[in-house]
N, C-alpha and C. Protein backbone atom coordinates (compact mmCIF):
# COMPACT_ATOMS: atom_id res chain seq x y z
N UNK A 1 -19.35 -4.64 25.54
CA UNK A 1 -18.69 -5.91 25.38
C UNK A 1 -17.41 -5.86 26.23
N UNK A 2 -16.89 -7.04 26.76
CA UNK A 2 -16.37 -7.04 27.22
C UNK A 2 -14.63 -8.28 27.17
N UNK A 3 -14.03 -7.35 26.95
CA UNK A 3 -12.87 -8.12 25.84
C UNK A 3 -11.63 -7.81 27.24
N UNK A 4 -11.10 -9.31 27.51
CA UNK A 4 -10.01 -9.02 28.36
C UNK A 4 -10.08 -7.80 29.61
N UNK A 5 -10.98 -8.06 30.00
CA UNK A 5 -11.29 -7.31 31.41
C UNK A 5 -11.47 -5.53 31.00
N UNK A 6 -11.84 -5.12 29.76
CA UNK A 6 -12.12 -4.09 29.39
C UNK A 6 -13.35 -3.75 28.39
N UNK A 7 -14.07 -2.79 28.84
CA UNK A 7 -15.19 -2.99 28.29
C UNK A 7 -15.23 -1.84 26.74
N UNK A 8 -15.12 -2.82 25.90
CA UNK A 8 -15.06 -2.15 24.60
C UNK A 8 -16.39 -2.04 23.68
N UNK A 9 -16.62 -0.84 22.95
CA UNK A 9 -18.06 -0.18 22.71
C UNK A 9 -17.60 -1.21 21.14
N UNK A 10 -18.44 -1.12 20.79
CA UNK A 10 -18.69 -1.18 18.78
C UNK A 10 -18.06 0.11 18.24
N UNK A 11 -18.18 1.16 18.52
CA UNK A 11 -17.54 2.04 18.20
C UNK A 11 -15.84 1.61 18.03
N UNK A 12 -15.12 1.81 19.84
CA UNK A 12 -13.44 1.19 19.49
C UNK A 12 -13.30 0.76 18.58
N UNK A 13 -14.55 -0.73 18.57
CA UNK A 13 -13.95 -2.03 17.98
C UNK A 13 -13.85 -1.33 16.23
N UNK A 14 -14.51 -0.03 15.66
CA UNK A 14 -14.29 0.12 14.52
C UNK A 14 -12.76 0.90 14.52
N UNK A 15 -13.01 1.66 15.68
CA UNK A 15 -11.77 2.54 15.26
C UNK A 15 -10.05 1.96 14.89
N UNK A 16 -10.50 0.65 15.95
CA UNK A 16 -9.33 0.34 15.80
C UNK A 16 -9.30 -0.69 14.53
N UNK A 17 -10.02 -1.15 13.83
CA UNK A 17 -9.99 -1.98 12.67
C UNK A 17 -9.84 -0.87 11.57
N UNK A 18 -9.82 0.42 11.99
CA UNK A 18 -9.97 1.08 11.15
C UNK A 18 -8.20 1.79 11.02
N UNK A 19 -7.77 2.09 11.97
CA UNK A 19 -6.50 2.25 12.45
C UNK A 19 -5.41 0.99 11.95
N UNK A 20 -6.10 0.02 11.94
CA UNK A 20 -5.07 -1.10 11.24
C UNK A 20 -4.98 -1.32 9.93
N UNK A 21 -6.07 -0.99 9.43
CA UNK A 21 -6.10 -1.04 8.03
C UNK A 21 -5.18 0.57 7.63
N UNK A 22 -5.33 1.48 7.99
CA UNK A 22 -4.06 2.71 8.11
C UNK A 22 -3.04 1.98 7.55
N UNK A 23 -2.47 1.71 9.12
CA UNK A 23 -1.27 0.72 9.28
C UNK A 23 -0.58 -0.08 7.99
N UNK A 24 -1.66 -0.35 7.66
CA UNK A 24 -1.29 -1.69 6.45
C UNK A 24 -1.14 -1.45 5.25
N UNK A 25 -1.87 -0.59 4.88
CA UNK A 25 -1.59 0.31 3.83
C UNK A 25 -0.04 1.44 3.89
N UNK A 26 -0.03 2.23 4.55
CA UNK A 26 1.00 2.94 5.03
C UNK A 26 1.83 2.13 4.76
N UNK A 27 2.37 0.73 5.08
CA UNK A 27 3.33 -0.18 5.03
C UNK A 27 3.52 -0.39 4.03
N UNK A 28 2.38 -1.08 3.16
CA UNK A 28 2.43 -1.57 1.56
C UNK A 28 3.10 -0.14 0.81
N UNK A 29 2.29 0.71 1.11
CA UNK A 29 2.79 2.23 0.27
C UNK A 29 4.31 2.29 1.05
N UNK A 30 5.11 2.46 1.87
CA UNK A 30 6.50 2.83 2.29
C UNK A 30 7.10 1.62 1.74
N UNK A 31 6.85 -0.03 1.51
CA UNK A 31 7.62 -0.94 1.08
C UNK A 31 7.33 -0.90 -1.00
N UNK A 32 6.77 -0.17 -1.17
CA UNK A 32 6.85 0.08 -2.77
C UNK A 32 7.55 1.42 -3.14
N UNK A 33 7.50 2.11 -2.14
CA UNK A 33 8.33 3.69 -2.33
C UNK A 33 9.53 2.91 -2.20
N UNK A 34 10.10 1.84 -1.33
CA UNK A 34 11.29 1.80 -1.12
C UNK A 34 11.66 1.43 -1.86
N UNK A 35 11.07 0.02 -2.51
CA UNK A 35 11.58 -0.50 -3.03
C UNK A 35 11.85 0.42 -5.10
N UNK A 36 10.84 0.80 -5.47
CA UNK A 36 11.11 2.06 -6.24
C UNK A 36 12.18 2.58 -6.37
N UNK A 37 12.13 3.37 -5.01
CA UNK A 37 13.95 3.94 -4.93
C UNK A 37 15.40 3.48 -5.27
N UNK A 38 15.03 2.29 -4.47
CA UNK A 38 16.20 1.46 -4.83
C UNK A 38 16.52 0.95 -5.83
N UNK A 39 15.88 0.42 -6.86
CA UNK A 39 15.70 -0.19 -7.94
C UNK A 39 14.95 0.41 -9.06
N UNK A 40 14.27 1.47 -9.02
CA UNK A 40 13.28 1.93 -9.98
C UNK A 40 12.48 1.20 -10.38
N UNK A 41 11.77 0.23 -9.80
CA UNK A 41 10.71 -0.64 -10.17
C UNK A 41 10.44 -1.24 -8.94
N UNK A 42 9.20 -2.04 -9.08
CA UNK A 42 8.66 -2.48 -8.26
C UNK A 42 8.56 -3.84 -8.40
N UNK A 43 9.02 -4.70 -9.36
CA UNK A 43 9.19 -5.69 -9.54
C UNK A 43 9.50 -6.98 -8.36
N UNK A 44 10.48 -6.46 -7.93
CA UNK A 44 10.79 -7.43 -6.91
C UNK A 44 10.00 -7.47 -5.53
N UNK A 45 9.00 -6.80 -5.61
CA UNK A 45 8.22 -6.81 -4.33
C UNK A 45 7.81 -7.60 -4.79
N UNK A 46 6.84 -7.41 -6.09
CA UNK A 46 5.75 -8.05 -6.07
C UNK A 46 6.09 -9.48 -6.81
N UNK A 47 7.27 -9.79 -7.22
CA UNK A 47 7.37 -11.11 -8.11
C UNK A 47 6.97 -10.87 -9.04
N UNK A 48 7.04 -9.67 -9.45
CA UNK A 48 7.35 -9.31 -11.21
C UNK A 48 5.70 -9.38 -11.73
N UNK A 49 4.62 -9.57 -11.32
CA UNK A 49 3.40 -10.29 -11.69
C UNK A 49 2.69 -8.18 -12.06
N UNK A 50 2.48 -8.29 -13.46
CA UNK A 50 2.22 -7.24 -13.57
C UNK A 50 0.90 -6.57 -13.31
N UNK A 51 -0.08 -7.52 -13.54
CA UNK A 51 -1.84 -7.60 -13.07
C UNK A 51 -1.57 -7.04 -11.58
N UNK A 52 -0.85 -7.73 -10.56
CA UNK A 52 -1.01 -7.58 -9.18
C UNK A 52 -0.36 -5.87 -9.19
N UNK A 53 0.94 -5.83 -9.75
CA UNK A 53 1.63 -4.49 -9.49
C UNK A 53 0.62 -3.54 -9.70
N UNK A 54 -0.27 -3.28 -10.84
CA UNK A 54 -0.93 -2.27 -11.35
C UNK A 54 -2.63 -2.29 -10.02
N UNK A 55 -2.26 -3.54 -9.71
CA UNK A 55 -3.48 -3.33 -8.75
C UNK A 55 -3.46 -2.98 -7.43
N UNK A 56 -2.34 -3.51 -7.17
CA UNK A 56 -1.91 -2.81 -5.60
C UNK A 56 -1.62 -1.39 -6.27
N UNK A 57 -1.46 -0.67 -6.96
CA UNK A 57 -1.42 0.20 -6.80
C UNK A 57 -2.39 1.29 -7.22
N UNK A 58 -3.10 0.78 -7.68
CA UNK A 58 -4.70 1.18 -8.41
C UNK A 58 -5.41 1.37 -6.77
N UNK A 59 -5.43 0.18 -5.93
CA UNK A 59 -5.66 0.24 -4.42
C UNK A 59 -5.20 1.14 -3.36
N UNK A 60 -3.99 1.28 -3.72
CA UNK A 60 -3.37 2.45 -2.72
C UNK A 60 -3.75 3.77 -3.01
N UNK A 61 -3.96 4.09 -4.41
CA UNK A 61 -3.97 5.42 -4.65
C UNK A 61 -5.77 5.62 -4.42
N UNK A 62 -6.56 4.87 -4.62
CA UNK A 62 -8.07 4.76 -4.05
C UNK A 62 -7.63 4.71 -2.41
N UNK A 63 -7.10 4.53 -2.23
CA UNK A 63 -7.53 4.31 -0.54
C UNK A 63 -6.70 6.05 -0.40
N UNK A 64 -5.43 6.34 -0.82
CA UNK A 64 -5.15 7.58 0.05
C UNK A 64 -5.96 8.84 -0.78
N UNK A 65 -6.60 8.21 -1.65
CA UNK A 65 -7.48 9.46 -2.28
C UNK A 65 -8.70 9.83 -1.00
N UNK A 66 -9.32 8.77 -1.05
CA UNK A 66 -10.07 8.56 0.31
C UNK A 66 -9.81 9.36 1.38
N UNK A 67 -8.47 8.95 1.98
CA UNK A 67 -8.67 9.35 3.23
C UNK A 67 -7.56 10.92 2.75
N UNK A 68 -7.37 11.51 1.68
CA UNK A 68 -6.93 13.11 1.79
C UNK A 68 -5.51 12.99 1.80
N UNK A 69 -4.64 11.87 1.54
CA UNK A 69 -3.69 11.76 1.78
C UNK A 69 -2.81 11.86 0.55
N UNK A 70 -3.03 13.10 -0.49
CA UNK A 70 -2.51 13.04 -1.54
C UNK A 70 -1.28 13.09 -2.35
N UNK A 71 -0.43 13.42 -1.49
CA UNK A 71 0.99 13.41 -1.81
C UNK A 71 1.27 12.19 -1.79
N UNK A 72 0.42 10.52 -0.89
CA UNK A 72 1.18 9.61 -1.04
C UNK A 72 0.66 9.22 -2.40
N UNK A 73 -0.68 9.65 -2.93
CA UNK A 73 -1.20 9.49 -4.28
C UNK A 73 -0.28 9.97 -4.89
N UNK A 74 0.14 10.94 -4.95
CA UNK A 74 1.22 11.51 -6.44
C UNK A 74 2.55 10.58 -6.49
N UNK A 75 2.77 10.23 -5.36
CA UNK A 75 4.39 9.29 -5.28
C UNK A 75 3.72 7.74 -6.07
N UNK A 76 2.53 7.46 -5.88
CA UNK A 76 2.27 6.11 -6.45
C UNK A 76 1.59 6.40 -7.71
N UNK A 77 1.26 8.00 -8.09
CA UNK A 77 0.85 7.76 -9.41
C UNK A 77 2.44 8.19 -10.47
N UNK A 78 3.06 8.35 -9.34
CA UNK A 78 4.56 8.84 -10.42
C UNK A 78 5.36 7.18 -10.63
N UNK A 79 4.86 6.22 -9.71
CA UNK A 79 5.36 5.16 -10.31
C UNK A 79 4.85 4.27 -11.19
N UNK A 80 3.62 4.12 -10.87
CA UNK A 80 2.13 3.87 -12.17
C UNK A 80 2.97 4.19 -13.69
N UNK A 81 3.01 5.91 -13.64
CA UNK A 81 3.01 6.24 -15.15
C UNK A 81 4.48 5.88 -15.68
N UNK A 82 5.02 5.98 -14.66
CA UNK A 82 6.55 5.32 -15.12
C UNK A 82 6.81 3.75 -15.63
N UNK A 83 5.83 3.25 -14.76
CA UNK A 83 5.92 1.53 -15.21
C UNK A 83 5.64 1.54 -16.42
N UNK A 84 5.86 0.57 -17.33
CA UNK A 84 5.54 0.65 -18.66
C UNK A 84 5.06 -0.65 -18.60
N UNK A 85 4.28 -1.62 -17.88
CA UNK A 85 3.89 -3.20 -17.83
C UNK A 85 4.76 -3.96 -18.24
N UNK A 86 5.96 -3.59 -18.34
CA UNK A 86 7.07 -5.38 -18.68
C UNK A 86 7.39 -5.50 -17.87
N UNK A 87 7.66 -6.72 -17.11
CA UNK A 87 8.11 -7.12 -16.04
C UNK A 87 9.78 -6.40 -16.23
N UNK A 88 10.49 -5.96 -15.08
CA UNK A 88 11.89 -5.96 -15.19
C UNK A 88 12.84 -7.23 -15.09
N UNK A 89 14.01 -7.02 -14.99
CA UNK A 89 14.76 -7.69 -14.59
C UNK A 89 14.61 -8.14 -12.63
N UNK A 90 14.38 -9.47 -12.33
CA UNK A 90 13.91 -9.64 -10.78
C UNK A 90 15.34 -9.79 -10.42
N UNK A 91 15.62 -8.75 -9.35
CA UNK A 91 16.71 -9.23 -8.86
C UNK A 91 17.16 -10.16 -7.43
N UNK A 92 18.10 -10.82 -7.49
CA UNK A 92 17.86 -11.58 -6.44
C UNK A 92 18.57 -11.00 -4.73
N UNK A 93 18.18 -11.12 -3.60
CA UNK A 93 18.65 -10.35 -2.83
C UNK A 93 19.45 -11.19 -1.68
């Protein structure tokens, strides 16, 4: 195939969909570590919505289980067991 004057296999075309989804995750996981840090909760990422919090992170820790990446699993299961499901206080920024 041929994409912008370069001829790209099915193969690339996975690697790199595969490489972005990395990307995106990596991000979601470093913007919940941060925000963690700063605040000890995760609340304000997500708009306090506790269904979503427990699932993005139910997601992250399946995906870096996956790919062997387990230390970022232990940092998101140390915020998991810490959450206790009440929303916090949202702060405004």
């Amino acid at each position: 195939m041929n994409i912008n004057g370069f001829n790209i296999t099915s193969y690339d075309l996975i690697d790199n969909i595969d490489k972005m989804i990395h990307t995106t995750n990596v991000l979601i996981y470093r913007a919940l570590i941060d925000e963690y840090e700063e605040r000890n909760n995760v609340d304000t990422l997500c708009n306090g919505h506790v269904h979503k919090i427990q699932e993005e992170l139910d997601t992250l820790m399946e995906y870096f289980t996956g790919t062997e990446e387990y230390e970022r699993c232990a940092e998101l299961k140390k915020i998991k067991d810490s959450y206790d499901g009440v929303p916090q206080k949202i702060y405004k920024q």
